[in-house]
N, C-alpha and C. Protein backbone atom coordinates (compact mmCIF):
# COMPACT_ATOMS: atom_id res chain seq x y z
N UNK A 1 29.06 5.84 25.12
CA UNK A 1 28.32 6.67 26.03
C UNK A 1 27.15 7.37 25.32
N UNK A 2 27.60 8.17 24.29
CA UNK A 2 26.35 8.93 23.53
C UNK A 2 24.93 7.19 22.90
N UNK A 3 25.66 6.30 22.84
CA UNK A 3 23.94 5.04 22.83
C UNK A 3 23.17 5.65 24.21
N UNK A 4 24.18 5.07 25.37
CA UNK A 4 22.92 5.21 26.33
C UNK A 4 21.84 6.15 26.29
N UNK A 5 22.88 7.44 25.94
CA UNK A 5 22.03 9.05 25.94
C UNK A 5 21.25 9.29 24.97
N UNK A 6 21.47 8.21 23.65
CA UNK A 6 20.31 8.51 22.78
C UNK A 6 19.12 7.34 23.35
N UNK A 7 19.43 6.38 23.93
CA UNK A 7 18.40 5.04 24.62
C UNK A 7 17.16 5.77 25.32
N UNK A 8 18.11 6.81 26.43
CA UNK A 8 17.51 7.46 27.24
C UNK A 8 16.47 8.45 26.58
N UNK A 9 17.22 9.27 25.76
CA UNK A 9 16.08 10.18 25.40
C UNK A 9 14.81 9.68 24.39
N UNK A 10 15.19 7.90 23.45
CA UNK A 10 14.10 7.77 23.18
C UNK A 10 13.20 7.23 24.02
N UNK A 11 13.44 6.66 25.36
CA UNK A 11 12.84 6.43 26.09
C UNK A 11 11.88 7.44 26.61
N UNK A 12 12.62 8.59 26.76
CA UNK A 12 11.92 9.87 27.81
C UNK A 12 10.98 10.01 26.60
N UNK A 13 11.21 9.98 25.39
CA UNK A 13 9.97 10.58 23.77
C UNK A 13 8.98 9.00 24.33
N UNK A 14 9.19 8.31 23.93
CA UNK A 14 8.34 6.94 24.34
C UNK A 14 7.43 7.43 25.30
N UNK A 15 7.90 7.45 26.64
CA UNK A 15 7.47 7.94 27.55
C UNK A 15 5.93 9.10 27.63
N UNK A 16 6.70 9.91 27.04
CA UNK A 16 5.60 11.20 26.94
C UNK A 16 4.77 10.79 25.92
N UNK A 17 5.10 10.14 24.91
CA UNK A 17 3.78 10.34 23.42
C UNK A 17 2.74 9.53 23.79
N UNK A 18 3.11 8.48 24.91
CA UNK A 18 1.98 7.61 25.69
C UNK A 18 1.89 7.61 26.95
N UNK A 19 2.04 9.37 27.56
CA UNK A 19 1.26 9.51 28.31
C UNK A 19 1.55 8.44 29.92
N UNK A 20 2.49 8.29 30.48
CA UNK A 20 3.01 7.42 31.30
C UNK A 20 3.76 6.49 31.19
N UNK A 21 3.66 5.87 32.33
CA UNK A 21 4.21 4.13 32.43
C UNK A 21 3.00 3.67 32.03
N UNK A 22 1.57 4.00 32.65
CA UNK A 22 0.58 3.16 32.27
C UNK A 22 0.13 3.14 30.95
N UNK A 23 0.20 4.01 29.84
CA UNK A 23 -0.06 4.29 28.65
C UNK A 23 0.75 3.68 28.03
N UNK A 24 1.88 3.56 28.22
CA UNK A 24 3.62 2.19 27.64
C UNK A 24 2.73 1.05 27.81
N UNK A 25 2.28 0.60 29.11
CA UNK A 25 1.82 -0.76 29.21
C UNK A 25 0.50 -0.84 28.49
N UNK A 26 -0.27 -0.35 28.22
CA UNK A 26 -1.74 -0.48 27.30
C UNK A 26 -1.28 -0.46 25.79
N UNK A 27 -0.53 0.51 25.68
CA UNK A 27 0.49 0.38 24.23
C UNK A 27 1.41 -0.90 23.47
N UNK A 28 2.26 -1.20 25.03
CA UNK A 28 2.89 -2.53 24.36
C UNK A 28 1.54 -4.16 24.63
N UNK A 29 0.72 -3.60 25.29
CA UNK A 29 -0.52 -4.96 25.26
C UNK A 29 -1.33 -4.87 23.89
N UNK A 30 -1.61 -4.05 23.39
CA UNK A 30 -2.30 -3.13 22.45
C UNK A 30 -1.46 -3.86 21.04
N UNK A 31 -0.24 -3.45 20.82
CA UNK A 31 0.99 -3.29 19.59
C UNK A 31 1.71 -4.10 19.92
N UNK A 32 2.35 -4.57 21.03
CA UNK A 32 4.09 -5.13 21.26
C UNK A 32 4.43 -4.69 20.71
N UNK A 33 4.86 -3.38 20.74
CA UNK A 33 5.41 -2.77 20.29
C UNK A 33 5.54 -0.95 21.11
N UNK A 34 7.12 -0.22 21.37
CA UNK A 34 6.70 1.13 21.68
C UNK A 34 7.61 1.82 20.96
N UNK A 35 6.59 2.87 20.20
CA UNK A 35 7.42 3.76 19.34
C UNK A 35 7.27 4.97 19.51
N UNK A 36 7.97 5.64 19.05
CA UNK A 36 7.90 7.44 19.20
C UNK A 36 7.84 7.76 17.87
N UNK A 37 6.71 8.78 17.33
CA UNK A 37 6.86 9.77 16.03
C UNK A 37 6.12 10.29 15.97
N UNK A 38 5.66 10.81 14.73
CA UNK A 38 4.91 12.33 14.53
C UNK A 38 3.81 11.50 14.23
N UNK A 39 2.78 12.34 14.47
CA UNK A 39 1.08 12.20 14.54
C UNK A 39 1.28 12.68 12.98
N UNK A 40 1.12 11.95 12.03
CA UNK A 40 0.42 12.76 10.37
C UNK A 40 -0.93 13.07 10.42
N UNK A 41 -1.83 12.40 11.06
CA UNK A 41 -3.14 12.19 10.57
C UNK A 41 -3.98 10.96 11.00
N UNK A 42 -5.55 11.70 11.18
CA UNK A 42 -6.12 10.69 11.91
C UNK A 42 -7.52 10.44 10.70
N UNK A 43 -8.21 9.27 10.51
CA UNK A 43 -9.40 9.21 10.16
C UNK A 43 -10.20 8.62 10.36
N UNK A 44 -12.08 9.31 9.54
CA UNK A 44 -12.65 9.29 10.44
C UNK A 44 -13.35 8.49 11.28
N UNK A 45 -12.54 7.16 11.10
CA UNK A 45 -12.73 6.04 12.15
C UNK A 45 -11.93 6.17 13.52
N UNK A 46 -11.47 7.15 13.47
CA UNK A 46 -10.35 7.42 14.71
C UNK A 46 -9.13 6.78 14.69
N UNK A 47 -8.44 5.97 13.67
CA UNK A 47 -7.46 5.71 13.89
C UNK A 47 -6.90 6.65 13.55
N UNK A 48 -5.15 6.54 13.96
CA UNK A 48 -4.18 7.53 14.23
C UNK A 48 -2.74 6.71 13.39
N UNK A 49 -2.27 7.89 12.51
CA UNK A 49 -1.45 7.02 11.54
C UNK A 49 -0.06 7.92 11.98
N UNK A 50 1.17 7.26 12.06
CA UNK A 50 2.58 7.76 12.73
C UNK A 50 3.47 7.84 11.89
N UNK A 51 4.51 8.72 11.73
CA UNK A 51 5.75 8.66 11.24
C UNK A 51 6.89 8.93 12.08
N UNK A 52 8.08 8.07 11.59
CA UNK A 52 9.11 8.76 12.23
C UNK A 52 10.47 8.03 10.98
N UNK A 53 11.69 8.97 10.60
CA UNK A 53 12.15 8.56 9.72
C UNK A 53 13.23 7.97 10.70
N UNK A 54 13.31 8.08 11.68
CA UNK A 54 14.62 7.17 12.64
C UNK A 54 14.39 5.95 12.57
N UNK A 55 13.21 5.32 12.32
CA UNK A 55 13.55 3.84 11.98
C UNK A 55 13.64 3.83 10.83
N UNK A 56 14.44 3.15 10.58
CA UNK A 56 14.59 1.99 9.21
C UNK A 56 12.81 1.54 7.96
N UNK A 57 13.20 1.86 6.68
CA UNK A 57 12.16 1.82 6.00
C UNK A 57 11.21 0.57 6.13
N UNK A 58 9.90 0.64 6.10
CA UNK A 58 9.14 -0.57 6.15
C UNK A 58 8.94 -0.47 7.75
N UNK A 59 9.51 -0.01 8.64
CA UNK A 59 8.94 0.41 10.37
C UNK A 59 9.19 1.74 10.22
N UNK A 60 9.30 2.84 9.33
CA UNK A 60 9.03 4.17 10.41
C UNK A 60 7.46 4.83 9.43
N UNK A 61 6.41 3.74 9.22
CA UNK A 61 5.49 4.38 9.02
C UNK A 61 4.24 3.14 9.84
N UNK A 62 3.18 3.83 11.02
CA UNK A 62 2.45 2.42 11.18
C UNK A 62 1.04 3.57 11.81
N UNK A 63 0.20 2.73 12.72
CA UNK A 63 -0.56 2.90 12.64
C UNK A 63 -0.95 2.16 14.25
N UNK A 64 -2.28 3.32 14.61
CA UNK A 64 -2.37 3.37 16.36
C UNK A 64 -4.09 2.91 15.64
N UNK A 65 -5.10 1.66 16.16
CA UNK A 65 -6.26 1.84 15.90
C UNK A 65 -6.85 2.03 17.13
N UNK A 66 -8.31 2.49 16.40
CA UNK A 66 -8.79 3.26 17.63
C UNK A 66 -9.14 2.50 18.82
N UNK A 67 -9.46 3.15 19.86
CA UNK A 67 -9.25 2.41 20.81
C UNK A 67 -10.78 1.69 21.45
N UNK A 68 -11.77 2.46 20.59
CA UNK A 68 -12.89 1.34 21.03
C UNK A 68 -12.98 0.03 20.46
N UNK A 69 -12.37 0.01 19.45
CA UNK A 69 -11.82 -1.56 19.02
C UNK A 69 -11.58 -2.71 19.79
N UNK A 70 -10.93 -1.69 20.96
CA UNK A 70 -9.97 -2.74 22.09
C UNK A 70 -8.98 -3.81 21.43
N UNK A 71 -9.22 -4.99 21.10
CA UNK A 71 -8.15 -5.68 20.61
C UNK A 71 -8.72 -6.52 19.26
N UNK A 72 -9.69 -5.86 18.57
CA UNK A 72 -10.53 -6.37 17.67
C UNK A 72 -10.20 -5.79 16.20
N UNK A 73 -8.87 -5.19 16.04
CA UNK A 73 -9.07 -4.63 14.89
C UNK A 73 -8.00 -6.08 14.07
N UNK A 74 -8.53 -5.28 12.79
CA UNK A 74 -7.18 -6.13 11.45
C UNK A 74 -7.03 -4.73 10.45
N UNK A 75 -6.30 -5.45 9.21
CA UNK A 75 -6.05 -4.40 9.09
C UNK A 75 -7.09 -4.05 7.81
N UNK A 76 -8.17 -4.83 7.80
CA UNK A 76 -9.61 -4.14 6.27
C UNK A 76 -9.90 -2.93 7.44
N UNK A 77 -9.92 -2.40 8.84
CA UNK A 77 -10.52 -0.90 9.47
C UNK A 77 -9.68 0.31 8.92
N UNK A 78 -8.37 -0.02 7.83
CA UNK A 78 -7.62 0.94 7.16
C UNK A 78 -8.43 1.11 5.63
N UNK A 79 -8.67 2.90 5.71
CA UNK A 79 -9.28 2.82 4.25
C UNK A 79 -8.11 2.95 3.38
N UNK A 80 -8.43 3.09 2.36
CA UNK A 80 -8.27 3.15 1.09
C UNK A 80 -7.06 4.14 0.76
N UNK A 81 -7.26 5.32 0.93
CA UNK A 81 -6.57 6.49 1.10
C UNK A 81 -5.16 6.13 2.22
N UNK A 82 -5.47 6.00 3.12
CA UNK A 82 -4.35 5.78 4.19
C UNK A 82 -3.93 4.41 3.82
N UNK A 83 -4.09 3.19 3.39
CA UNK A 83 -3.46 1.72 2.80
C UNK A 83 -2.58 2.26 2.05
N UNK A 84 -3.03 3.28 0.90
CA UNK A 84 -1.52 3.69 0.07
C UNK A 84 -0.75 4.49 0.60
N UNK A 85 -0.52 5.27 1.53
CA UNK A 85 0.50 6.06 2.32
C UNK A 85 1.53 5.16 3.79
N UNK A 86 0.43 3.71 3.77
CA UNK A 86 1.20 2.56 4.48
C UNK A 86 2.05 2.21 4.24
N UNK A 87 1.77 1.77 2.70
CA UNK A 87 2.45 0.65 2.11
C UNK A 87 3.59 1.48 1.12
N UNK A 88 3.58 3.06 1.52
CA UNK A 88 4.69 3.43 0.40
C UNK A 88 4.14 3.28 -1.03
N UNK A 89 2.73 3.29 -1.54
CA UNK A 89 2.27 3.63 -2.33
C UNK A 89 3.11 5.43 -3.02
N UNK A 90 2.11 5.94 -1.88
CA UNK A 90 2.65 7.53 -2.33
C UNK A 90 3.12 8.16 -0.42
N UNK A 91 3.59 8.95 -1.04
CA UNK A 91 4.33 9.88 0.10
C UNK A 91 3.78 10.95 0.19
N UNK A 92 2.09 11.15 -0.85
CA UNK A 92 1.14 12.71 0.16
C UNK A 92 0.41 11.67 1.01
N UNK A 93 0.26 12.75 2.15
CA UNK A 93 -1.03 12.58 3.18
C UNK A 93 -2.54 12.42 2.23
N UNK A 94 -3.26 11.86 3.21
CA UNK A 94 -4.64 11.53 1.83
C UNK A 94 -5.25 13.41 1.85
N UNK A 95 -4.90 13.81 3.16
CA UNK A 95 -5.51 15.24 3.20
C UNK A 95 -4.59 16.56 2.54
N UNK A 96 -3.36 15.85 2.13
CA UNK A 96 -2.27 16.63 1.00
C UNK A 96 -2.50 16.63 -0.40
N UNK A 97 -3.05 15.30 -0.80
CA UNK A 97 -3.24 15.30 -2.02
C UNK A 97 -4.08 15.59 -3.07
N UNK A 98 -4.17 16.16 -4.07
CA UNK A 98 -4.87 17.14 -4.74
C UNK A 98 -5.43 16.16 -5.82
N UNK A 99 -5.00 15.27 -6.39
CA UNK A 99 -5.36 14.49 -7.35
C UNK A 99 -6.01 13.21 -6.88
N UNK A 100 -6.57 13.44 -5.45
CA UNK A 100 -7.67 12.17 -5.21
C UNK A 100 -8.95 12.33 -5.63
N UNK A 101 -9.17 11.27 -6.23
CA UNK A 101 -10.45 11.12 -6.43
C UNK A 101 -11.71 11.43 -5.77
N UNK A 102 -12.63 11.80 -5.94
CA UNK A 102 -13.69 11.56 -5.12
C UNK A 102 -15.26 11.52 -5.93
N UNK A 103 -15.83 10.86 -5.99
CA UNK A 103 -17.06 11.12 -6.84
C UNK A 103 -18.41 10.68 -5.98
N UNK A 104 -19.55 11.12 -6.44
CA UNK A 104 -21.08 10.87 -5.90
C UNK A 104 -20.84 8.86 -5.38
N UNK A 105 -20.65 8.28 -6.81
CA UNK A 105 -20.91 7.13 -6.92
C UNK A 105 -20.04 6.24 -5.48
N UNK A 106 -18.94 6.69 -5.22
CA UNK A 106 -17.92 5.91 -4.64
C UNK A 106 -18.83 5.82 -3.08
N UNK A 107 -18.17 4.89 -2.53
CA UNK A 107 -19.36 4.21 -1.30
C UNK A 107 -18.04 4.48 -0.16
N UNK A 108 -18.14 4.45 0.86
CA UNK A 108 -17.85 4.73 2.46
C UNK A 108 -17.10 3.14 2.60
N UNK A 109 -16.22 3.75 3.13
CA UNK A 109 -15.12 2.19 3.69
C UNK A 109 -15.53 1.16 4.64
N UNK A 110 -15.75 -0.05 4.41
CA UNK A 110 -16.35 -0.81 5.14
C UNK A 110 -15.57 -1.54 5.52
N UNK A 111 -15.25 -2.61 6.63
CA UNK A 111 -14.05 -3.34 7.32
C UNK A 111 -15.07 -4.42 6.77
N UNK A 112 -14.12 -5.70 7.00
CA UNK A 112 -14.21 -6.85 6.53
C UNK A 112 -15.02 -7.83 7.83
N UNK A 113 -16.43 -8.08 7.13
CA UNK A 113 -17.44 -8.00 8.43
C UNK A 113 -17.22 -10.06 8.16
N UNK A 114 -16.12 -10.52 7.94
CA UNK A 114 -16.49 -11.95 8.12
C UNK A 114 -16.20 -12.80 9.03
N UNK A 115 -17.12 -13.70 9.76
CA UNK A 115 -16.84 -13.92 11.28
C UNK A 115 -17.92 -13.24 12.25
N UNK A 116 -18.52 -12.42 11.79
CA UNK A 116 -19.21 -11.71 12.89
C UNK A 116 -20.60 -11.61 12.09
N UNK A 117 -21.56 -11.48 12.88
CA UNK A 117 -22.80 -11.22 12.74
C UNK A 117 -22.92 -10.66 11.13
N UNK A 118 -22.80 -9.84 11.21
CA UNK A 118 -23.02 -9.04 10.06
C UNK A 118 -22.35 -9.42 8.68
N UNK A 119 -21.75 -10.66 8.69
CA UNK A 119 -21.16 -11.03 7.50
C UNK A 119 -22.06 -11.67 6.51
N UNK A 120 -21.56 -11.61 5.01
CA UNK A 120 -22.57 -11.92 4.55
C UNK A 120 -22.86 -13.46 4.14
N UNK A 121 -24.01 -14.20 4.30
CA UNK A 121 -24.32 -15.47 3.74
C UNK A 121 -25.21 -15.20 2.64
N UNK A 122 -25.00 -16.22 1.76
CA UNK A 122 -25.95 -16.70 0.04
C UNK A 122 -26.37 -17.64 0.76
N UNK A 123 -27.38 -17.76 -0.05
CA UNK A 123 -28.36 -18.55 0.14
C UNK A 123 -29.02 -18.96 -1.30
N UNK A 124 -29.36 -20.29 -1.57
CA UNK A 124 -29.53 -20.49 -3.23
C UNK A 124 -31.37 -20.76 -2.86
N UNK A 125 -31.75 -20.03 -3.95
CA UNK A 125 -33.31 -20.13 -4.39
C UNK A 125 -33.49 -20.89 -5.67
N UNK A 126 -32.68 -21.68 -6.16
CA UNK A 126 -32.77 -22.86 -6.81
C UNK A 126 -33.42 -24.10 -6.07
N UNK A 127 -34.27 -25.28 -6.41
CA UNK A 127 -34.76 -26.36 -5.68
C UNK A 127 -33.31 -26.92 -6.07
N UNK A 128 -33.22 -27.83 -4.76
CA UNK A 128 -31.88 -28.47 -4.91
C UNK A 128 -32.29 -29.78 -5.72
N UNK A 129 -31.28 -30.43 -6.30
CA UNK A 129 -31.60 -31.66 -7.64
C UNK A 129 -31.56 -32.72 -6.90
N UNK A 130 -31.68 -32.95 -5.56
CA UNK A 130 -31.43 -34.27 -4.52
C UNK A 130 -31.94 -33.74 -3.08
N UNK A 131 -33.04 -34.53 -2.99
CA UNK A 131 -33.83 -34.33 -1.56
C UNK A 131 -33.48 -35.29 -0.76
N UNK A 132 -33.57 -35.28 0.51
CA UNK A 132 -33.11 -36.13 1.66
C UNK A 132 -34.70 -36.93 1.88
N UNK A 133 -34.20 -37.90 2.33
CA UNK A 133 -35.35 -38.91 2.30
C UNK A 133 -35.93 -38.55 3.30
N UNK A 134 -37.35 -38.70 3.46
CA UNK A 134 -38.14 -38.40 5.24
C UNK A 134 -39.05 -39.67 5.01
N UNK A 135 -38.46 -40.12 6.46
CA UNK A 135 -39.61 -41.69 6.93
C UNK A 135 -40.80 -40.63 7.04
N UNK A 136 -41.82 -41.79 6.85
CA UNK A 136 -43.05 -41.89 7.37
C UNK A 136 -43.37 -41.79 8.78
């Protein structure tokens, strides 16, 4: 009896952290997936990173991306800072920890632009050693 009553109440937490039935269904289209936990921290790409220690290690830490993405994200839109608090690197928040780095030189997180417009192509400015024949 006490399963059902814990089923139920993670359902009713499910329920509320997304905001309806309709927010469950954009969630499980979104993730397949519906979970309940604590908001740690968001960055400033807008994603939204979750905990909850009721699941089992390796699922009670994940990650909500933002939602102008729509269904376009992977996972290079995770910086640097939040990849090691994913993966069980470390256990501070990137905004807990005192011994992060930060310097002038270091550059802004960029997602992995390949496939899309903006990816990058080489191009060789060498004459190539074999030309294609052209009729007359």
């Amino acid at each position: 009896m006490q399963r059902y009553v814990d089923m139920v109440v993670n359902l009713a937490k499910i329920f509320k952290q997304n905001k309806g039935p309709f927010g469950m269904l954009r969630t499980m289209y979104r993730t397949d997936d519906l979970k309940w936990g604590t908001l740690v921290g968001e960055d400033k790409y807008g994603n939204k990173y979750y905990e909850n220690n009721y699941f089992f290690y390796g699922r009670n830490r994940w990650i909500i991306y933002n939602e102008l993405v729509h269904m376009d994200y992977d996972a290079s839109q995770v910086p640097a800072e939040w990849y090691g608090w994913l993966h069980y690197k470390t256990d501070l928040l990137p905004h807990n920890d005192p011994n992060r780095p930060k310097y002038k030189w270091m550059i802004d997180h960029q997602q992995n632009l390949s496939g899309t417009k903006k990816a990058y192509m080489p191009y060789s400015t060498a004459k190539p050693k074999v030309e294609a024949w052209k009729p007359l």
